[in-house]
N, C-alpha and C. Protein backbone atom coordinates (compact mmCIF):
# COMPACT_ATOMS: atom_id res chain seq x y z
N UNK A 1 -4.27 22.80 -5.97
CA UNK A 1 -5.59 22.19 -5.97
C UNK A 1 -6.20 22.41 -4.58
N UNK A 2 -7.50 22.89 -4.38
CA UNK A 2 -7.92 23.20 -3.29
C UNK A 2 -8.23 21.97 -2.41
N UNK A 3 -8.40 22.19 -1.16
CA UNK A 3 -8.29 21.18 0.09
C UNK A 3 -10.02 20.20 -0.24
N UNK A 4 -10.92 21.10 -0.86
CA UNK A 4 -12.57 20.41 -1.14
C UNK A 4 -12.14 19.39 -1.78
N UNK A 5 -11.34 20.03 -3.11
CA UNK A 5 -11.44 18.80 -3.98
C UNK A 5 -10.62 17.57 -3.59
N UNK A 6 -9.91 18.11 -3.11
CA UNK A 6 -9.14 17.10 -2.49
C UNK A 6 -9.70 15.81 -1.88
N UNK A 7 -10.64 16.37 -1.19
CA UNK A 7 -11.50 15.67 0.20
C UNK A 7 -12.27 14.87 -0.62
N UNK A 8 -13.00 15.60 -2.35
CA UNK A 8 -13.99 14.77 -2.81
C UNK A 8 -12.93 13.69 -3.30
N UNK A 9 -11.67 13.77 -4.12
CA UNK A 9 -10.94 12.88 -4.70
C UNK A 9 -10.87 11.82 -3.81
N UNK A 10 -10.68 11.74 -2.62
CA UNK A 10 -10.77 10.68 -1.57
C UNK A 10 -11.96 9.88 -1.22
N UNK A 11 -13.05 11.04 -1.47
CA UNK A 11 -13.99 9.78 -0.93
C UNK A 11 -14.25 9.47 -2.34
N UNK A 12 -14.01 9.55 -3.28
CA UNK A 12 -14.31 9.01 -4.44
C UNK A 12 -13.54 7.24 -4.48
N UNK A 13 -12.23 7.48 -4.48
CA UNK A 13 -11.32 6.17 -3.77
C UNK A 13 -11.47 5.65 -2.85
N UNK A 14 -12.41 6.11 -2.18
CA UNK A 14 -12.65 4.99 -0.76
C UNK A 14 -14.03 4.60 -0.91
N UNK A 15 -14.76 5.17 -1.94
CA UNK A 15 -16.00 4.11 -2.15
C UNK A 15 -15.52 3.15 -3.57
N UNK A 16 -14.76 3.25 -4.28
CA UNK A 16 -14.51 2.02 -4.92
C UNK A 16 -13.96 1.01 -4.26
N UNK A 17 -12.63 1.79 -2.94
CA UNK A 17 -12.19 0.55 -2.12
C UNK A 17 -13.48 0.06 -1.31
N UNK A 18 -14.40 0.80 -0.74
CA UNK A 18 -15.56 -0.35 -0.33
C UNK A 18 -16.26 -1.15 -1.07
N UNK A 19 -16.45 -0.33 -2.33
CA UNK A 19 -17.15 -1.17 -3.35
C UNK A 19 -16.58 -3.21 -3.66
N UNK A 20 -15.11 -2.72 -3.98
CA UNK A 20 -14.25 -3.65 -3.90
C UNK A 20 -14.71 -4.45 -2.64
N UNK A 21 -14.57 -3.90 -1.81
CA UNK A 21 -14.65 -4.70 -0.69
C UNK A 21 -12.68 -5.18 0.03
N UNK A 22 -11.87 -4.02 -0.34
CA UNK A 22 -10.46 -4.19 -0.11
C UNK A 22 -10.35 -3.31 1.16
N UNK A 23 -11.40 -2.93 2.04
CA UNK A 23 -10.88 -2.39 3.30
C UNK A 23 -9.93 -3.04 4.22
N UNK A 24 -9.75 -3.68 3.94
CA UNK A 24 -8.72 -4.16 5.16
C UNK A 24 -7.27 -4.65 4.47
N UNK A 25 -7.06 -3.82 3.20
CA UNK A 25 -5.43 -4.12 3.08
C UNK A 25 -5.06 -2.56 3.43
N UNK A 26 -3.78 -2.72 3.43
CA UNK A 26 -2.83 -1.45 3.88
C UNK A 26 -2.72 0.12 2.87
N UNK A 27 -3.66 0.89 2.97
CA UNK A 27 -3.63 1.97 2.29
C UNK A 27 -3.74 3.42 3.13
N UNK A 28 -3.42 4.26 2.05
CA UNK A 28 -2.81 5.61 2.38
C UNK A 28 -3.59 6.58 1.58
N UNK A 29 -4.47 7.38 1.63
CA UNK A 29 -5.20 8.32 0.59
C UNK A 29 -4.56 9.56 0.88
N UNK A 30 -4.40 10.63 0.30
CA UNK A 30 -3.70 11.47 0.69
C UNK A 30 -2.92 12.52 2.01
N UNK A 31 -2.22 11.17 3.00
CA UNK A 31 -1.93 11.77 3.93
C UNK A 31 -1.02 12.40 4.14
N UNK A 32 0.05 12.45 3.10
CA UNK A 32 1.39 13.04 3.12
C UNK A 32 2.68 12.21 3.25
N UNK A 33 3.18 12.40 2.52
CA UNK A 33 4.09 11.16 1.93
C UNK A 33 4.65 10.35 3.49
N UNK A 34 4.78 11.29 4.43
CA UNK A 34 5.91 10.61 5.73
C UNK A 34 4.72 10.66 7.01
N UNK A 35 3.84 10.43 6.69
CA UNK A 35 2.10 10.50 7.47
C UNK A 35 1.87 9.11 7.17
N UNK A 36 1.20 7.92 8.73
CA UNK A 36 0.83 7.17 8.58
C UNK A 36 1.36 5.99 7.56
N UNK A 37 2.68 5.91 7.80
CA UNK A 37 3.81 4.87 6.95
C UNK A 37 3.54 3.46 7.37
N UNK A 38 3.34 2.54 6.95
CA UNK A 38 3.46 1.31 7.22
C UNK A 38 4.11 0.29 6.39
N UNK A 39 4.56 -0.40 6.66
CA UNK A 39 4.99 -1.52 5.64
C UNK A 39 3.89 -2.23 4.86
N UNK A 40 4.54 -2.29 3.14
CA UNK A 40 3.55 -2.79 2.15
C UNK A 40 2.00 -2.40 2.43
N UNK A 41 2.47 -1.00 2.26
CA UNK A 41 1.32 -0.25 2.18
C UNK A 41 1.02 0.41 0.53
N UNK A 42 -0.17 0.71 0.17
CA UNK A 42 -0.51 1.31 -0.82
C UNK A 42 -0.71 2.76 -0.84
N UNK A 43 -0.35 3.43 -1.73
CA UNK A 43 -0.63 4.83 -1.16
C UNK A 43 -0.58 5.61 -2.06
N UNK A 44 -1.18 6.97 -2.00
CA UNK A 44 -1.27 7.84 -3.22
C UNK A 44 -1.43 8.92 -2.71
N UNK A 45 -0.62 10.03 -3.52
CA UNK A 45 0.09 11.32 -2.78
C UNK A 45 0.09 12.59 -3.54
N UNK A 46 -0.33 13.65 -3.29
CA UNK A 46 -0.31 15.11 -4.32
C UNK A 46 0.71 15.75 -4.36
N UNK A 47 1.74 15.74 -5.23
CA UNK A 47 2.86 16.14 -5.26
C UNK A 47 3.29 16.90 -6.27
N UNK A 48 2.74 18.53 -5.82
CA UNK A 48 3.03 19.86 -6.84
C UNK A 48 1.59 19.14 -7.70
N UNK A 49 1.86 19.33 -9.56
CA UNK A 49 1.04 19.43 -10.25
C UNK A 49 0.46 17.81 -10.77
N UNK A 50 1.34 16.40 -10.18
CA UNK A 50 1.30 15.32 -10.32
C UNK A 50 0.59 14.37 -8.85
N UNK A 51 0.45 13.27 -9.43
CA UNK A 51 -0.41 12.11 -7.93
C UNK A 51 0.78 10.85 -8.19
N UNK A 52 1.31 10.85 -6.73
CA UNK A 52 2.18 9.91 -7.03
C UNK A 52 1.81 8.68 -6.41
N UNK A 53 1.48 6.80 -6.98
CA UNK A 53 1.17 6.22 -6.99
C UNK A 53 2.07 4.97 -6.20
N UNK A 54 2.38 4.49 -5.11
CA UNK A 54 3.31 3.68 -4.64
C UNK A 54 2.75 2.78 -4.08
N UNK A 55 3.60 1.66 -3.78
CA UNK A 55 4.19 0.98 -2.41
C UNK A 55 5.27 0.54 -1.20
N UNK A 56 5.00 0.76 0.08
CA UNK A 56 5.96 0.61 0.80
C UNK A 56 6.41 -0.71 0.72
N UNK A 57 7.49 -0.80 1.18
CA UNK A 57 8.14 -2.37 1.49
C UNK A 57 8.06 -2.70 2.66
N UNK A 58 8.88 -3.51 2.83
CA UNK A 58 9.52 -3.73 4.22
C UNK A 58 10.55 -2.12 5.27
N UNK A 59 10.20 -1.98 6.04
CA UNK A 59 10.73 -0.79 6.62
C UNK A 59 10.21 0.26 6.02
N UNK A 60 9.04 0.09 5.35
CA UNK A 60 8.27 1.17 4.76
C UNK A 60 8.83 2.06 3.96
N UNK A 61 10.05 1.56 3.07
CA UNK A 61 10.28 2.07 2.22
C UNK A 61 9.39 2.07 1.08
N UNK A 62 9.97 3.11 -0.02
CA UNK A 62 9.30 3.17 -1.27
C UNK A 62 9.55 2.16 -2.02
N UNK A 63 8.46 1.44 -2.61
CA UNK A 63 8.59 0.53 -3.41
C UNK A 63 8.10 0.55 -4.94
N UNK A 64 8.64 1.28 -6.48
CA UNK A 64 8.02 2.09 -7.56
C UNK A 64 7.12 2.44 -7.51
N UNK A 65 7.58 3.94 -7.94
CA UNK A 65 6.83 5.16 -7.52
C UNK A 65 6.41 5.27 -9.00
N UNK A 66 4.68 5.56 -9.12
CA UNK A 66 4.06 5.84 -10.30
C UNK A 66 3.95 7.32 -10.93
N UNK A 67 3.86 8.48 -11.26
CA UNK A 67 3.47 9.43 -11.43
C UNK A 67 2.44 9.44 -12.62
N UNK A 68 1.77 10.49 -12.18
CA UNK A 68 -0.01 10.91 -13.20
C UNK A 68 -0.06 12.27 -12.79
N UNK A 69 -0.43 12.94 -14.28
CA UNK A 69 -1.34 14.07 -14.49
C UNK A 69 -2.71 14.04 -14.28
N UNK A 70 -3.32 12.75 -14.55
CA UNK A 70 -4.94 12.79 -14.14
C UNK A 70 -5.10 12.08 -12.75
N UNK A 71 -6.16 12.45 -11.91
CA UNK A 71 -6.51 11.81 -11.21
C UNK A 71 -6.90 10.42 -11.27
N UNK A 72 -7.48 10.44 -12.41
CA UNK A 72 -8.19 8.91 -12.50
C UNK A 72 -7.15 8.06 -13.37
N UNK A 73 -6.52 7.88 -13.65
CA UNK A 73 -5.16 7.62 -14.04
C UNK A 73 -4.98 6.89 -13.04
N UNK A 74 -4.09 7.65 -12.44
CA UNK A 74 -3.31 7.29 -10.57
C UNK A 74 -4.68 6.23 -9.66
N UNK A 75 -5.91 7.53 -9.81
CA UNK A 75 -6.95 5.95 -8.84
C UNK A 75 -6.84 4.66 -9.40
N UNK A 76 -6.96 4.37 -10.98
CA UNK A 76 -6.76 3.25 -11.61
C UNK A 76 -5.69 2.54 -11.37
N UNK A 77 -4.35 3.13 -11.43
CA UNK A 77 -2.95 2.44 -10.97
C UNK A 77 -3.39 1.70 -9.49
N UNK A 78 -3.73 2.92 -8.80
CA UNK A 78 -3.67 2.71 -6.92
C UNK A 78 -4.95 1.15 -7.08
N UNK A 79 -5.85 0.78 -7.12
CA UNK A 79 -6.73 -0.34 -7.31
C UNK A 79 -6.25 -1.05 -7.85
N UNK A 80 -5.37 -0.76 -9.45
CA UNK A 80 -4.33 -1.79 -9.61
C UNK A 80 -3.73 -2.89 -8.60
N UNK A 81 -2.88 -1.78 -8.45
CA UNK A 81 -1.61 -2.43 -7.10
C UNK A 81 -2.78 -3.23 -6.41
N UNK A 82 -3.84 -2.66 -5.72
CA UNK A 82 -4.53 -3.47 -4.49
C UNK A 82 -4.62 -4.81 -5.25
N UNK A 83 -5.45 -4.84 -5.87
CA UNK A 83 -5.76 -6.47 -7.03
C UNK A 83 -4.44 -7.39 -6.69
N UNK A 84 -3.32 -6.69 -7.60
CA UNK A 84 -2.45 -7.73 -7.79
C UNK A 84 -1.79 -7.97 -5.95
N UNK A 85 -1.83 -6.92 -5.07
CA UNK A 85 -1.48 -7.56 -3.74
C UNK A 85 -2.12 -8.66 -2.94
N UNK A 86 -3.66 -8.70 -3.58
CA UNK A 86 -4.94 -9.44 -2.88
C UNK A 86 -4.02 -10.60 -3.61
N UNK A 87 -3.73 -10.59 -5.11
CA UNK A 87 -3.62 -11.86 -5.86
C UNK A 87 -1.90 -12.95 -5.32
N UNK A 88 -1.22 -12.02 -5.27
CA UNK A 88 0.00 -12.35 -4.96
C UNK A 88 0.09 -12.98 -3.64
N UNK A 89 -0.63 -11.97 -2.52
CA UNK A 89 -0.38 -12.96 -1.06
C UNK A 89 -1.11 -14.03 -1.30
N UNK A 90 -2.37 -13.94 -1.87
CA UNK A 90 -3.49 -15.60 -2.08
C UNK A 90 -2.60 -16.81 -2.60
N UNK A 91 -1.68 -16.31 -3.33
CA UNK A 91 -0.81 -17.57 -4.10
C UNK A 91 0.27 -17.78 -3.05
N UNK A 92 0.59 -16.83 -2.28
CA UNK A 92 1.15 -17.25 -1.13
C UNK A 92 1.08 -17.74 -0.28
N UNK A 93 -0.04 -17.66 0.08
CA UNK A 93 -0.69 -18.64 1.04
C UNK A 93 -1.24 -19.59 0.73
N UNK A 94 -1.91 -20.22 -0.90
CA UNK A 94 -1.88 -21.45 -1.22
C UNK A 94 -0.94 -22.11 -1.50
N UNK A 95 0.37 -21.12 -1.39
CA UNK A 95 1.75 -22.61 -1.45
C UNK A 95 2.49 -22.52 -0.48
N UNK A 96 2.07 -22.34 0.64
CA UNK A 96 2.47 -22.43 2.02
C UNK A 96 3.15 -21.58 2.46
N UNK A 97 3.35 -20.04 1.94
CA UNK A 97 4.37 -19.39 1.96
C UNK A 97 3.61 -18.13 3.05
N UNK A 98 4.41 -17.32 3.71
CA UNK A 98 3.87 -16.36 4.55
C UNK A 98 3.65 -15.22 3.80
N UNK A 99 2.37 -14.64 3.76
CA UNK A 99 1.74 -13.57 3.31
C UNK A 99 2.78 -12.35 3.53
N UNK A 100 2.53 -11.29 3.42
CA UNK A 100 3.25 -9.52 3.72
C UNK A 100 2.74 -9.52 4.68
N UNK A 101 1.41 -9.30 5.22
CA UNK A 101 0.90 -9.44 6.61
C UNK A 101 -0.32 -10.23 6.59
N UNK A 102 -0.90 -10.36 8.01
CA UNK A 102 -1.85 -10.87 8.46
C UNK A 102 -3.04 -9.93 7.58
N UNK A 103 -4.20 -11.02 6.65
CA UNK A 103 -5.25 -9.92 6.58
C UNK A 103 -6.41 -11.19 5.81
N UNK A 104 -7.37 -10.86 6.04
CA UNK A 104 -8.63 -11.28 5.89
C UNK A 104 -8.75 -11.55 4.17
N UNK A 105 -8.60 -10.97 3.49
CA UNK A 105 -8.62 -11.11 2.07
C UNK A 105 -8.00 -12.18 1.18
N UNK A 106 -6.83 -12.62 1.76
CA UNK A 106 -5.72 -13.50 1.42
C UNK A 106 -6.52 -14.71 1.49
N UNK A 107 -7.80 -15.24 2.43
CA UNK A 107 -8.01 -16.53 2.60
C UNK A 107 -9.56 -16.66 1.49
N UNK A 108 -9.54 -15.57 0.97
CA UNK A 108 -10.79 -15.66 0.20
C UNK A 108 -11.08 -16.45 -0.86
């Protein structure tokens, strides 16, 4: 797949993440699987003829790995994950419990 489309597939996912309004949780658009690693991060990756859909953990390991033939498939998974991370730390922090990290969204 050429490097253009590539570039459009991204900003295509980063105006729904603005749309959303989820800029400030932990994501990865196609930087290369061992590029820009962080813990409980979201991330999505071109790998051969598939987009592979994850999250890191703790020590930035892999945390289930999705695979897709379509693009929009995988963007749908990847916004997935964000949702249920916004939803999961929020319940964490309404029962007193410590979030994955520090972030602005959690207190919404």
């Amino acid at each position: 797949m050429n490097r253009d489309l590539m570039e459009e597939y991204k900003k295509i996912l980063e105006d729904g993440i603005q749309i959303l309004d989820y800029e400030d949780l932990r994501y990865s658009i196609f930087e290369g699987p061992e590029n820009n690693r962080q813990e409980y991060q979201i991330r999505i990756e071109k790998n051969g003829e598939t987009f592979e859909v994850y999250m890191t953990a703790d020590r930035a390991g892999v945390m289930g790995k999705y695979e897709f033939k379509d693009i929009f498939d995988a963007f749908h998974q990847f916004l997935s994950i964000m949702q249920d991370t916004i939803l999961s730390n929020r319940k964490r922090v309404r029962d007193g419990d410590p979030p994955e990290y520090p972030c602005q969204l959690w207190d919404k």
